[in-house]
Protein backbone atom coordinates (compact mmCIF):
# COMPACT_ATOMS: atom_id res chain seq x y z
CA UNK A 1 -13.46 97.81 -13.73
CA UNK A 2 -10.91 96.46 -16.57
CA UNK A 3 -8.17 96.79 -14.04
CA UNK A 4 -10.62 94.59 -11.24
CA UNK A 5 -11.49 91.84 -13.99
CA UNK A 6 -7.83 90.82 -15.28
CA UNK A 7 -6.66 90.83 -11.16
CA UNK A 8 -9.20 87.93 -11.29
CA UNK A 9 -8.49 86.46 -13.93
CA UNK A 10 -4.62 86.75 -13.11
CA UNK A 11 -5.16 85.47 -9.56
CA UNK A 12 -7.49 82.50 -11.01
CA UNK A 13 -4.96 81.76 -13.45
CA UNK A 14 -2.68 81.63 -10.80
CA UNK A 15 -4.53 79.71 -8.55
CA UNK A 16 -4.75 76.65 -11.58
CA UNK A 17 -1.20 76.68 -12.35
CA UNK A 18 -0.39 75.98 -8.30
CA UNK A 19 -2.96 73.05 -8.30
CA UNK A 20 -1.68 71.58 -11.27
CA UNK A 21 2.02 71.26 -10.29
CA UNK A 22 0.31 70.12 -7.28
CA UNK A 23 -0.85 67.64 -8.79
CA UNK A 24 2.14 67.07 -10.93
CA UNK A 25 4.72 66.44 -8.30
CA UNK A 26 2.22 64.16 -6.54
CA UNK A 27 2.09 61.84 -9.75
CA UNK A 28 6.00 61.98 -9.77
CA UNK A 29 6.60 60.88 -6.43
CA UNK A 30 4.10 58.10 -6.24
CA UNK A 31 6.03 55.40 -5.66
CA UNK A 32 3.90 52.46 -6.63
CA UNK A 33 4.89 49.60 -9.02
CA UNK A 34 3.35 50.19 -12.12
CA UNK A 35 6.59 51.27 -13.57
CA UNK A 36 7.47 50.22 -17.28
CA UNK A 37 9.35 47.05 -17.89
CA UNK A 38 12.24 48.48 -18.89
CA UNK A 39 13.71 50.75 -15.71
CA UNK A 40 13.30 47.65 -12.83
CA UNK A 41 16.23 45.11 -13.04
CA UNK A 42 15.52 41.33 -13.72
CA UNK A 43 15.68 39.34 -10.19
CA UNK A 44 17.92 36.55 -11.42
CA UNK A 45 20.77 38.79 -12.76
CA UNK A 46 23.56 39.42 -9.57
CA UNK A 47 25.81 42.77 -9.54
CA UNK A 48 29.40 41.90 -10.54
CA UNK A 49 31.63 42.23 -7.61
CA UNK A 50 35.77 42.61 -7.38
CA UNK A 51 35.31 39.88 -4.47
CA UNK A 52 36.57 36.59 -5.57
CA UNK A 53 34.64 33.11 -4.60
CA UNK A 54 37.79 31.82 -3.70
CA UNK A 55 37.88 30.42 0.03
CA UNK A 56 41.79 30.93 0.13
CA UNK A 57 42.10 34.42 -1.41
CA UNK A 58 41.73 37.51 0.50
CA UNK A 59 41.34 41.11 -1.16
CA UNK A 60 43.22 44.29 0.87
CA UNK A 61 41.47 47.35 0.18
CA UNK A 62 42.04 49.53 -2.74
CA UNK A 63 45.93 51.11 -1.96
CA UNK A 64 46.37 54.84 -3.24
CA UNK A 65 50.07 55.80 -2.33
CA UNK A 66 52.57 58.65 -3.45
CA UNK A 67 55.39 56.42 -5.36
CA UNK A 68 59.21 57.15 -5.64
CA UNK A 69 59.23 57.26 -9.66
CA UNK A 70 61.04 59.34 -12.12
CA UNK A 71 57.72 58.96 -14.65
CA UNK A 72 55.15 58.89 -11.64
CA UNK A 73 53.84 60.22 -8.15
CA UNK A 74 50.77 57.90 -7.47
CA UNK A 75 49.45 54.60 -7.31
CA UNK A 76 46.19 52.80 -7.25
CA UNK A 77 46.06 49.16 -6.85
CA UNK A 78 43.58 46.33 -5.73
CA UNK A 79 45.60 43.18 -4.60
CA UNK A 80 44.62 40.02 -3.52
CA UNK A 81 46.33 37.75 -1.69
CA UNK A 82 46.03 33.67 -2.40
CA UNK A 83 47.02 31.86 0.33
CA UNK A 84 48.26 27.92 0.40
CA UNK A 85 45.78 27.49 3.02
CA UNK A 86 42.30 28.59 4.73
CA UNK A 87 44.08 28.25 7.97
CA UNK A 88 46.09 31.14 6.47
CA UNK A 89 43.83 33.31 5.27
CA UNK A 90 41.98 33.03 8.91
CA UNK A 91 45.05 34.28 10.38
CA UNK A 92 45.69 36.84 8.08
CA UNK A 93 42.33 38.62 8.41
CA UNK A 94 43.02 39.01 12.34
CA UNK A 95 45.77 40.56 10.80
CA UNK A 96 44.87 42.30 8.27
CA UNK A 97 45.78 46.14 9.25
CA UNK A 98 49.29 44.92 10.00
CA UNK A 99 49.63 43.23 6.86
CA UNK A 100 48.27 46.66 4.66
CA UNK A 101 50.11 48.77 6.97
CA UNK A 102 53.33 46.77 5.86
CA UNK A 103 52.47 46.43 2.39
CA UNK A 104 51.96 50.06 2.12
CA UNK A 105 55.32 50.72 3.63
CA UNK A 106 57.08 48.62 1.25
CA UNK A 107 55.29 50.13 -1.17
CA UNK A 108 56.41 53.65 0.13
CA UNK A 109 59.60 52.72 0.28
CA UNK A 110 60.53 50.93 -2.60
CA UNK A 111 61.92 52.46 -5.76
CA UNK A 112 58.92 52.13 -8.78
CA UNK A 113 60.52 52.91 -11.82
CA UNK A 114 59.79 50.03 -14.56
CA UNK A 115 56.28 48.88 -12.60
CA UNK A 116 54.92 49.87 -15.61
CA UNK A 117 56.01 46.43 -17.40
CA UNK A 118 54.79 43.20 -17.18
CA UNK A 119 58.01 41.83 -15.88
CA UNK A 120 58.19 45.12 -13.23
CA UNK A 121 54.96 43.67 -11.95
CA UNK A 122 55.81 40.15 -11.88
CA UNK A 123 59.05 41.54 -9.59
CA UNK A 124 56.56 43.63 -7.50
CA UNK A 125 54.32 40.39 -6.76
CA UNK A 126 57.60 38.36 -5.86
CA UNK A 127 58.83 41.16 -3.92
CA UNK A 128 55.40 41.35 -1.68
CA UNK A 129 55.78 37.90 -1.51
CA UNK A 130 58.99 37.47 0.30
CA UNK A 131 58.38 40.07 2.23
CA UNK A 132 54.77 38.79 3.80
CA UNK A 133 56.09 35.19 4.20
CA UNK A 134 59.56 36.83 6.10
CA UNK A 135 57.59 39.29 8.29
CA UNK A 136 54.32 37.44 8.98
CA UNK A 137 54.89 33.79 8.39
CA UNK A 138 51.51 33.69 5.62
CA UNK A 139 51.98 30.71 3.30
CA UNK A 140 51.36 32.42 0.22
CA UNK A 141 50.97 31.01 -2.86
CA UNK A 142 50.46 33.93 -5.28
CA UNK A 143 49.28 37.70 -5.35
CA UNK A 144 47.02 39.21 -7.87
CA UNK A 145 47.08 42.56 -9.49
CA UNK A 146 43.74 43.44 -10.63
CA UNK A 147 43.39 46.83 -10.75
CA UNK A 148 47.38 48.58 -11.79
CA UNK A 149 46.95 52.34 -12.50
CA UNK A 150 50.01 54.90 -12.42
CA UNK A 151 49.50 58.42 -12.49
CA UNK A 152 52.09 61.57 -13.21
């Protein structure tokens, strides 16, 4: 008889605990809007971006390449590309996997030691430079570095 009562008790006991997390997980997943103030976003605010408003630049994706360094192996680097014209840029994104394809050859190819310094980088815009205008033609009036990370 002891034995009989706590199995019903047990089983009853049971029985609550599965109709409360029922009822618990319902709760959590309702997904209506009477959620504090503080976890939605204001409406006005906008997500910042790495796109630039600039009607004459043009951003090439994010380049990871294996370097020829004595101090490194890889680099990661977002450049854009500021052309002297929107007739340019036009032309350059109808061209734009030819013109990463040859940036990331040059890149490849070229020996990195000192791109770690300002001036290194300066040489490494000047260097891209010359060598879009010679192969391509793009009137370009300046490149932009704005990510630079070198890795061991």
């Amino acid at each position: 008889m002891f034995n009989e009562k706590l199995l019903k008790i047990s089983l009853g006991f049971i029985l609550l605990l599965i109709i409360v997390g029922f009822v618990t997980i319902n709760y959590m997943l309702n997904d209506d809007d009477s959620r504090p103030s503080y976890t939605s976003s204001p409406s006005s605010s906008r997500a910042a971006t790495n796109t630039s408003s600039d009607i004459k630049e043009l951003s090439l994706d994010t380049i990871y390449i294996n370097i020829r360094s004595q101090k490194y192996k890889i680099l990661k680097a977002d450049i854009a590309l500021k052309l002297k014209s929107a007739n340019s840029k036009k032309a350059l994104q109808g061209n734009m996997e030819n013109v990463r394809n040859a940036v990331l050859q040059y890149l490849n190819a070229m020996d990195a030691n000192g791109l770690e310094t300002v001036s290194g980088k300066e040489r490494l815009k000047q260097e891209l430079i010359e060598m879009l205008e010679d192969t391509f033609g793009y009137e370009i009036e300046t490149i932009y570095i704005k990510n630079f990370i070198l890795s061991p």
